[in-house]
C-alpha atoms as a PDB file:
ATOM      1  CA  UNK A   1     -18.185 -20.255 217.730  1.00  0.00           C
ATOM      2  CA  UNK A   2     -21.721 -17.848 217.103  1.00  0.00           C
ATOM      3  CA  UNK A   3     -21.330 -16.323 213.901  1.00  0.00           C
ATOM      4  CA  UNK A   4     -21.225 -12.338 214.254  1.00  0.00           C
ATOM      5  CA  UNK A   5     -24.498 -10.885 213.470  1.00  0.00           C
ATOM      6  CA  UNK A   6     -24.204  -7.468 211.557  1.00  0.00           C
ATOM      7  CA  UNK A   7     -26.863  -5.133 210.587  1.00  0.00           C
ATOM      8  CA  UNK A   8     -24.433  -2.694 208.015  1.00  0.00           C
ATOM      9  CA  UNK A   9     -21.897  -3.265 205.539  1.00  0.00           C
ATOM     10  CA  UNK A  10     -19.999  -0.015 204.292  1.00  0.00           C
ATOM     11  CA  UNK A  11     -17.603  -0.077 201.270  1.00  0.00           C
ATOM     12  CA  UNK A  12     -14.587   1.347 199.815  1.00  0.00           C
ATOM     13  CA  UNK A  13     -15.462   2.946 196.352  1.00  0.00           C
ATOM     14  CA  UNK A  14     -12.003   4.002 194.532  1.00  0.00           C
ATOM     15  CA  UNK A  15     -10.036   0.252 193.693  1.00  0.00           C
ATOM     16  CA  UNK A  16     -12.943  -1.854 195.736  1.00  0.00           C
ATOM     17  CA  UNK A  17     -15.851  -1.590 193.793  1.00  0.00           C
ATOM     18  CA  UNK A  18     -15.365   1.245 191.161  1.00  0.00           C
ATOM     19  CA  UNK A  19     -11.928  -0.249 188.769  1.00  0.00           C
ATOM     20  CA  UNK A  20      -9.489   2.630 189.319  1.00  0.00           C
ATOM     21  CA  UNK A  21      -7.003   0.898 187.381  1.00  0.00           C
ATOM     22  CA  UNK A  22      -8.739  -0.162 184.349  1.00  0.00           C
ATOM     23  CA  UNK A  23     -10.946   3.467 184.136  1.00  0.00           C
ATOM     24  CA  UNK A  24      -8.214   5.836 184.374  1.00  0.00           C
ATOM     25  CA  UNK A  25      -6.682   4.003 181.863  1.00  0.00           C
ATOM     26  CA  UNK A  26      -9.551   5.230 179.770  1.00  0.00           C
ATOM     27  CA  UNK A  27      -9.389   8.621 181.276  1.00  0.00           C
ATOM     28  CA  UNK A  28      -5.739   9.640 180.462  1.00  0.00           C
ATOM     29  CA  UNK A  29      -5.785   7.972 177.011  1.00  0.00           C
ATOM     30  CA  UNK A  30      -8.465  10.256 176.019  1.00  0.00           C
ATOM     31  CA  UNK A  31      -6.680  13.408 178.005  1.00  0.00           C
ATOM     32  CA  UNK A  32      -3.564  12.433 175.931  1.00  0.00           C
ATOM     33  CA  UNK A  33      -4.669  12.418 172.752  1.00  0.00           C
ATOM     34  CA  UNK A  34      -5.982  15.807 173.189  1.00  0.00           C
ATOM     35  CA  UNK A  35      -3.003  17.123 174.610  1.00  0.00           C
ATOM     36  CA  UNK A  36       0.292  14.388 172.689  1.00  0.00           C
ATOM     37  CA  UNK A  37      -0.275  16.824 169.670  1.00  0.00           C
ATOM     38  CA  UNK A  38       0.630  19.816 171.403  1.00  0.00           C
ATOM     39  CA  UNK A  39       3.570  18.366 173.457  1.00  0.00           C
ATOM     40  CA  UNK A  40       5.110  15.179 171.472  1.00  0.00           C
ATOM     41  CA  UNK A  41       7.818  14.962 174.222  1.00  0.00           C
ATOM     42  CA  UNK A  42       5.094  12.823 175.724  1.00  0.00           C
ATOM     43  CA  UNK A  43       6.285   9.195 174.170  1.00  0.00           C
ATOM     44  CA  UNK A  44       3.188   7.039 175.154  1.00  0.00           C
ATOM     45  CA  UNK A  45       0.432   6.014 177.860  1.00  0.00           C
ATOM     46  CA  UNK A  46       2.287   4.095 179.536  1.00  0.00           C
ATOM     47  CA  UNK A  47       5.120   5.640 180.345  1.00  0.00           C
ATOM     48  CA  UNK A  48       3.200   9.167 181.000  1.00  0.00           C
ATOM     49  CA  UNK A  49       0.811   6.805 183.371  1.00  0.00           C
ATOM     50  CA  UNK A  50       3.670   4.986 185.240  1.00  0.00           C
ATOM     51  CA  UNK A  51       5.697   8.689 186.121  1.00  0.00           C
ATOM     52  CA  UNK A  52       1.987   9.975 187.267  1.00  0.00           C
ATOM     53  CA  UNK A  53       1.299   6.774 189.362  1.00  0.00           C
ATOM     54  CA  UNK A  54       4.445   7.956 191.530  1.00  0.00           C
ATOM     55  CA  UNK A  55       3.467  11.588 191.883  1.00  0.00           C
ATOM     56  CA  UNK A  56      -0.031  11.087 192.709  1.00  0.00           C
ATOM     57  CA  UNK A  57       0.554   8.545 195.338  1.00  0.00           C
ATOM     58  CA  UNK A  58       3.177  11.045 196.787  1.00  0.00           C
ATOM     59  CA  UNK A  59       0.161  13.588 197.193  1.00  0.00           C
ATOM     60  CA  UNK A  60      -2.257  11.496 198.385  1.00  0.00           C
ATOM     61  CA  UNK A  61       0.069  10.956 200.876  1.00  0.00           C
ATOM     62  CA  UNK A  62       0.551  14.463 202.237  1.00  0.00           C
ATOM     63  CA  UNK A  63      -3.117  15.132 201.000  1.00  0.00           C
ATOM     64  CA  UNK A  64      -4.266  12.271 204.099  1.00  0.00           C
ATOM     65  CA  UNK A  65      -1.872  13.771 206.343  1.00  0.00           C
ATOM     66  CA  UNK A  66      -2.939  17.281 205.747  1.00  0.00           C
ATOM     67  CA  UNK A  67      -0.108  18.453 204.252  1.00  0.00           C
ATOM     68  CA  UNK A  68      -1.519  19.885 201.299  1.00  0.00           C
ATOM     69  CA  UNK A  69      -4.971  21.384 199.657  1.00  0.00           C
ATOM     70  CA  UNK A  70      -7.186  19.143 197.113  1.00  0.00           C
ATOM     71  CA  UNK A  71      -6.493  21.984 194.649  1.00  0.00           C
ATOM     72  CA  UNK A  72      -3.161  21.501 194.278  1.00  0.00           C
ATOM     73  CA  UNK A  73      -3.099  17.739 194.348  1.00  0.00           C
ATOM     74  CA  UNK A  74      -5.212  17.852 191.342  1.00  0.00           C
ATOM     75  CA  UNK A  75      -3.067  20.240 189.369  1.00  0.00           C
ATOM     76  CA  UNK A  76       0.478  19.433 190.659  1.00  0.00           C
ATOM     77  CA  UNK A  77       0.330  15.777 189.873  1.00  0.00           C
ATOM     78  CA  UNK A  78       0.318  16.646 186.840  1.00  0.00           C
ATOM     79  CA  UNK A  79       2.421  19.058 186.720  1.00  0.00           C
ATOM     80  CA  UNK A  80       5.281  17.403 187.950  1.00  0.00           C
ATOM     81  CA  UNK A  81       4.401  14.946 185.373  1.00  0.00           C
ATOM     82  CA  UNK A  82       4.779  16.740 183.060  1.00  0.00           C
ATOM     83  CA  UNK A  83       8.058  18.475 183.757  1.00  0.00           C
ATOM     84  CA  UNK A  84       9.392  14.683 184.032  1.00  0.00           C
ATOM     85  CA  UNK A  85       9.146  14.806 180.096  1.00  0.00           C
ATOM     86  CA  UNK A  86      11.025  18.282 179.943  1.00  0.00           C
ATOM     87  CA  UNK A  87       7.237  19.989 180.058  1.00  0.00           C
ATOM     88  CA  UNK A  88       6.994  23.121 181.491  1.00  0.00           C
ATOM     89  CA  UNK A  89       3.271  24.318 181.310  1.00  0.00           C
ATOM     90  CA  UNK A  90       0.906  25.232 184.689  1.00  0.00           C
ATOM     91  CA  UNK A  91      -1.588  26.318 182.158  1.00  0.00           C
ATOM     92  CA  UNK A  92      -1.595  22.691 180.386  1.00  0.00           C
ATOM     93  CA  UNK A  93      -1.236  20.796 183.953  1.00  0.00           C
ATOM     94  CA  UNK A  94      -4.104  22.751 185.787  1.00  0.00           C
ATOM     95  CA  UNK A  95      -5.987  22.302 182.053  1.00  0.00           C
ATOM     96  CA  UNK A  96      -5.181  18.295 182.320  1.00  0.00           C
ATOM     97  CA  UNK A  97      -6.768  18.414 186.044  1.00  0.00           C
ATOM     98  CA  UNK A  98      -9.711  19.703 184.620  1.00  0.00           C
ATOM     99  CA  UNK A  99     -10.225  16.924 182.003  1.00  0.00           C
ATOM    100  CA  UNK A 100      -9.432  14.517 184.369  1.00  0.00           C
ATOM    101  CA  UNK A 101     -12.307  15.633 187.165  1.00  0.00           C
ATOM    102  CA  UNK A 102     -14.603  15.951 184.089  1.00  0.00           C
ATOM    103  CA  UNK A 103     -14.159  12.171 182.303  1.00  0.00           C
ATOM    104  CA  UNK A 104     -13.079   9.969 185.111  1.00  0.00           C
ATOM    105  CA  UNK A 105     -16.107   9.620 186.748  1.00  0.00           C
ATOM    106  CA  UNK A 106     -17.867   9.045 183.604  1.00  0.00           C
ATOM    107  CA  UNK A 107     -16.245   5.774 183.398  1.00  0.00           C
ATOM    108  CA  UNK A 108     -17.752   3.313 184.073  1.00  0.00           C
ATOM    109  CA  UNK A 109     -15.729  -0.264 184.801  1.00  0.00           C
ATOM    110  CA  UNK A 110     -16.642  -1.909 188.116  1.00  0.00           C
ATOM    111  CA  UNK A 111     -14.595  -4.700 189.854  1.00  0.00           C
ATOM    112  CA  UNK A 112     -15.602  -8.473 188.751  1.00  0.00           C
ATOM    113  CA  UNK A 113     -18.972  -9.268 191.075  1.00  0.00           C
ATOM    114  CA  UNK A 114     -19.487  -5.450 192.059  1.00  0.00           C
ATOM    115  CA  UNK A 115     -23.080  -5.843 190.851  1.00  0.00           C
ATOM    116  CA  UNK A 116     -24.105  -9.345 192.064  1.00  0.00           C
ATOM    117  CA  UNK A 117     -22.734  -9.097 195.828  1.00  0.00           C
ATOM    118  CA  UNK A 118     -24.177  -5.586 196.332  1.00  0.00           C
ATOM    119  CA  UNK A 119     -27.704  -7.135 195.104  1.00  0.00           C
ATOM    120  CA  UNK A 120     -27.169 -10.053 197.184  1.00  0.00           C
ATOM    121  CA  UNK A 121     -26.543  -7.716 200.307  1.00  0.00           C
ATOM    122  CA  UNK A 122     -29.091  -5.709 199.424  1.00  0.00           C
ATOM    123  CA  UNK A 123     -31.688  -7.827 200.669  1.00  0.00           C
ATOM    124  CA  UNK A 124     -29.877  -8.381 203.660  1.00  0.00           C
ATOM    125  CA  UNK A 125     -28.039  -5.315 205.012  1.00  0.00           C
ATOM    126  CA  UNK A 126     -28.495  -1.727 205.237  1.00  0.00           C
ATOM    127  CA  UNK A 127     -25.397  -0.292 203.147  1.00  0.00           C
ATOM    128  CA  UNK A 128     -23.466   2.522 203.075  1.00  0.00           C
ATOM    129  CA  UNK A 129     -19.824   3.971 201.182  1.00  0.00           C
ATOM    130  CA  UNK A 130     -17.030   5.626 203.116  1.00  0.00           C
ATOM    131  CA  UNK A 131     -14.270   6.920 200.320  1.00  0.00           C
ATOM    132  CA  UNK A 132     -11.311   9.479 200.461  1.00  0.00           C
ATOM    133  CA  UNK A 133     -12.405  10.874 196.861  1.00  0.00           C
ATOM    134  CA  UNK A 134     -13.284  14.043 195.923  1.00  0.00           C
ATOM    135  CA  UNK A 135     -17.104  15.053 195.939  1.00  0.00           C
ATOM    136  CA  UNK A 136     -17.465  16.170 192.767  1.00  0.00           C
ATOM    137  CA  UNK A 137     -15.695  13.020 191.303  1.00  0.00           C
ATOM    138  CA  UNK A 138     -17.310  10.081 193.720  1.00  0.00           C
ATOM    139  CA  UNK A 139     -20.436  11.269 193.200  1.00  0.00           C
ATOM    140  CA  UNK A 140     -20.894  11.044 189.516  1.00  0.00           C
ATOM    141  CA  UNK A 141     -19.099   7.679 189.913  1.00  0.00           C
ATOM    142  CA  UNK A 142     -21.377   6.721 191.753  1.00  0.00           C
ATOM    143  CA  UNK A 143     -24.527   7.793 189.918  1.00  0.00           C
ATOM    144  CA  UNK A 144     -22.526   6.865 185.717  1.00  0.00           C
ATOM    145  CA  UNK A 145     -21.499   3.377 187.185  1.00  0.00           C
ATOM    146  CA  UNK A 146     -24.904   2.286 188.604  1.00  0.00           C
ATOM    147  CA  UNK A 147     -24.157   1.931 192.398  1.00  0.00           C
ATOM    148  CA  UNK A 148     -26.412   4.679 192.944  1.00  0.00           C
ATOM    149  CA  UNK A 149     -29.276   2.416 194.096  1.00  0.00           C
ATOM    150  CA  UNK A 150     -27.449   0.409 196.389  1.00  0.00           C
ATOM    151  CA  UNK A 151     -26.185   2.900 198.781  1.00  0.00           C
ATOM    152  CA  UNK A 152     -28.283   5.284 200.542  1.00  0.00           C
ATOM    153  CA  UNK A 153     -25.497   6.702 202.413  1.00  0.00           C
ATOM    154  CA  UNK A 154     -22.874   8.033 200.880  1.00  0.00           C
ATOM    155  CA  UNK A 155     -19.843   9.620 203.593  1.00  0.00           C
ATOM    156  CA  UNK A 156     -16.747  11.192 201.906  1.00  0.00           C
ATOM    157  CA  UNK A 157     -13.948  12.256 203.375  1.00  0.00           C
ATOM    158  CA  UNK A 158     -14.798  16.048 202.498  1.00  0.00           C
ATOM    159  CA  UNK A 159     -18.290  16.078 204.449  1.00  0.00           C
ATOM    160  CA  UNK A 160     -16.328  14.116 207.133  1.00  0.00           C
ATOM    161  CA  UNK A 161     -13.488  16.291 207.616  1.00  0.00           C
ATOM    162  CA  UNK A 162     -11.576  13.838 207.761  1.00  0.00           C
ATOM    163  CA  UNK A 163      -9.743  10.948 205.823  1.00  0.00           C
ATOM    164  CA  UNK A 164      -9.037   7.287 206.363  1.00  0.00           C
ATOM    165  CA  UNK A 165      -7.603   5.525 207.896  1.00  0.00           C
ATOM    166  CA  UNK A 166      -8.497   8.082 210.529  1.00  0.00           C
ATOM    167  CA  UNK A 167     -11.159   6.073 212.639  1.00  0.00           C
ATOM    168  CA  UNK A 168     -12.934   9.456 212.931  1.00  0.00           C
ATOM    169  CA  UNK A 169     -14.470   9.244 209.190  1.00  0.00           C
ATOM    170  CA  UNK A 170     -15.748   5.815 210.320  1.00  0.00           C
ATOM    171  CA  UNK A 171     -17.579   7.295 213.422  1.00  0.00           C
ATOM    172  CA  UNK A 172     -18.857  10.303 211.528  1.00  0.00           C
ATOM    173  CA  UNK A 173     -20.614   7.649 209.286  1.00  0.00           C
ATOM    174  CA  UNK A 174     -21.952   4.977 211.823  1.00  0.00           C
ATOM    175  CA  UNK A 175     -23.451   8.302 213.476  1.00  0.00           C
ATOM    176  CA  UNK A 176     -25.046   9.054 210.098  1.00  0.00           C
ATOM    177  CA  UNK A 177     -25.962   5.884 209.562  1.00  0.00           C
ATOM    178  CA  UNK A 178     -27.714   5.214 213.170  1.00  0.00           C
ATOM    179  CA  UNK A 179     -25.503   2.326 213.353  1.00  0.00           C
ATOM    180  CA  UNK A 180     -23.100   0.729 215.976  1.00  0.00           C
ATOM    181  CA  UNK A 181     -19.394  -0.299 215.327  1.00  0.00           C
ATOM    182  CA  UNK A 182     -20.528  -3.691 217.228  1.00  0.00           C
ATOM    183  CA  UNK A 183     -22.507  -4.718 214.311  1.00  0.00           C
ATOM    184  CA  UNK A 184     -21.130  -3.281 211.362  1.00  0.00           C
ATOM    185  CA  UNK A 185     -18.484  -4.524 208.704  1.00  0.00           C
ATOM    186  CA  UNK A 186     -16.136  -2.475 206.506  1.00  0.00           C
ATOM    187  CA  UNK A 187     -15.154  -3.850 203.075  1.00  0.00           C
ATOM    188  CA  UNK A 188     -12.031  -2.519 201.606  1.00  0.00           C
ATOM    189  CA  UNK A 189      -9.032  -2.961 199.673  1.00  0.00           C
ATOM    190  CA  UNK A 190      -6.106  -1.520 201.233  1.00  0.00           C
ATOM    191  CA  UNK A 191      -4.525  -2.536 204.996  1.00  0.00           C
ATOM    192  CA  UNK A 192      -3.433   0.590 205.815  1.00  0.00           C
ATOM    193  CA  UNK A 193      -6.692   2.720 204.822  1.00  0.00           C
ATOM    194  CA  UNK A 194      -9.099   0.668 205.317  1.00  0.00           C
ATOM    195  CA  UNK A 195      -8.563  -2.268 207.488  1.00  0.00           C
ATOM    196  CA  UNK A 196      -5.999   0.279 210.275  1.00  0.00           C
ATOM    197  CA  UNK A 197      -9.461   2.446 209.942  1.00  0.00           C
ATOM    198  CA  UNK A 198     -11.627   0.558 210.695  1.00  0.00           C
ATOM    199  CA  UNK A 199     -10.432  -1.476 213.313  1.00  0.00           C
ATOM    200  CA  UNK A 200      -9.358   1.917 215.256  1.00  0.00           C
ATOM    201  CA  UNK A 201     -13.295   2.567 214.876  1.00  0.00           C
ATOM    202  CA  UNK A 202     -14.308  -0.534 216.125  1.00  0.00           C
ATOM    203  CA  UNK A 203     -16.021  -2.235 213.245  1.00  0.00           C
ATOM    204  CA  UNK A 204     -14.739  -5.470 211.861  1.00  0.00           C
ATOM    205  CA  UNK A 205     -12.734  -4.925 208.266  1.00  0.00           C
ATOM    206  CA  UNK A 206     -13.147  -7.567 205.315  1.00  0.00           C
ATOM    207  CA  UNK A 207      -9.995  -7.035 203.083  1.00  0.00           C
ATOM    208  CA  UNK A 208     -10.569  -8.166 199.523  1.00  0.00           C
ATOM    209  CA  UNK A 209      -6.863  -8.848 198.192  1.00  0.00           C
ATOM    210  CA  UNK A 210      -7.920  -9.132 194.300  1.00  0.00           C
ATOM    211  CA  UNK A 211      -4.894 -10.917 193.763  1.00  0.00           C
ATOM    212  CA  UNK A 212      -2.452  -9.088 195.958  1.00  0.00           C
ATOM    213  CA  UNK A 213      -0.467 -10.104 199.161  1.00  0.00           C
ATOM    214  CA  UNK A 214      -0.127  -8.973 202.029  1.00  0.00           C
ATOM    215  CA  UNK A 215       2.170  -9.657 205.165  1.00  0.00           C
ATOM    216  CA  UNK A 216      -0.092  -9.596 208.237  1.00  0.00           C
ATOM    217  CA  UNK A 217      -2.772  -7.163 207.281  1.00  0.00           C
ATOM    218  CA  UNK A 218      -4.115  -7.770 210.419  1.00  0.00           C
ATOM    219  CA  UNK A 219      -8.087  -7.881 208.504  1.00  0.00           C
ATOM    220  CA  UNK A 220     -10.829  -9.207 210.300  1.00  0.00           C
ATOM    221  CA  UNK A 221     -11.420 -11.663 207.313  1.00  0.00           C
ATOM    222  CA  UNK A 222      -9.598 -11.640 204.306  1.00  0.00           C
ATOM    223  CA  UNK A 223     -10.799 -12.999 201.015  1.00  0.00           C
ATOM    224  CA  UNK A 224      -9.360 -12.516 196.987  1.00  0.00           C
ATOM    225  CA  UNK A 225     -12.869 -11.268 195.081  1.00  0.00           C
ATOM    226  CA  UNK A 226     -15.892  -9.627 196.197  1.00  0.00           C
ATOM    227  CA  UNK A 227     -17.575 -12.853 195.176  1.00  0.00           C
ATOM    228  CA  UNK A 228     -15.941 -14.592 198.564  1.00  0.00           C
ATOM    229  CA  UNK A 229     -17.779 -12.286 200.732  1.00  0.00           C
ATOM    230  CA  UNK A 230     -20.811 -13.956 200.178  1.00  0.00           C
ATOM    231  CA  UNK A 231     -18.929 -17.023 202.783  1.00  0.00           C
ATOM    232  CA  UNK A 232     -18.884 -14.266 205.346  1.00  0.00           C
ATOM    233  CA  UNK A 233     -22.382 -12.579 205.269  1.00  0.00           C
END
């Protein structure tokens, strides 16, 4: 069988390239220790972390589906966090929000590889970023972590309109971009977001399981590090 030729690869930024996991750990133990001495009801990182992990995916959800406003998915989330530890505070949650959009981007921990397969692409592809994320969080991200150079387009889901996995974020940026579904690829992390996206759009998804399974994701190609796509393109 001919190999596919493409001319663009787009990414995922949040959990693909940029290390959500290990840089919000940073984030909230710095917003902690300002905050634990006020409120000692919080009992650790962890177990603030694990009770915000379930509210903020519960927003996101209703934030993709239009449900609710960015400004009160960055506030609430914490306020119902916060209230899980017998907190009661809007002033401290909406204060919290605002450390959080100030230090997370400035962290700075990429995914194993980020570096060496976007320089390896480089040479070969025109490349581009598609994320959900907020712009005054992706960007500085973008710009603290170094990917800056790599990606001349940048599409969030604010300019767009729209969010993923809604395939119309995908054709707002191949329009952008001067590119064609036909011959692009989208790199991402998540089935439903990115590869369901995607594939609605009409560009061929590479899912990058970093360790993770998943029952029939239904990906294009699937692979476990960003190192692997280097097999593909």
């Amino acid at each position: 069988m001919t190999k596919k030729t493409y001319s663009y690869v787009f990414f995922d930024l949040d959990h693909t390239l940029w290390d959500f996991d290990a840089n919000n750990l940073l984030t909230f133990d710095e917003i902690l220790q300002k905050h634990r001495q006020k409120y000692t009801k919080i009992p650790d990182l962890e177990s603030f972390m694990e009770v915000y992990k379930i509210h903020n995916k519960n927003l996101w959800d209703q934030y993709k589906k239009g449900e609710i406003e960015k400004s009160y998915l960055s506030y609430r989330r914490f306020e119902l966090s916060l209230e899980h530890f017998g907190i009661r505070s809007l002033e401290t949650a909406k204060a919290m929000a605002e450390d959080y959009i100030r230090i997370s981007p400035t962290k700075t921990i990429l995914r194993e590889g980020a570096h060496e397969i976007l320089s390896y692409l480089q040479g070969k592809y025109k490349l581009g970023l598609i994320t959900n994320g907020f712009d005054e969080i992706q960007f500085v991200k973008i710009r603290e972590s170094g990917l800056e150079p790599y990606f001349p387009l940048v599409v969030t889901s604010e300019e767009a309109g729209c969010k993923k996995p809604d395939p119309e974020i995908f054709f707002y940026a191949l329009n952008k971009a001067g590119a064609t579904a036909g011959h692009s690829i989208y790199v991402g992390d998540e089935p439903e977001t990115d590869v369901a996206g995607a594939r609605n759009a009409g560009v061929d998804q590479i899912l990058v399981s970093f360790g993770n399974t998943f029952h029939n994701p239904g990906a294009t190609y699937l692979v476990n590090s960003l190192h692997e796509i280097r097999f593909i393109l």
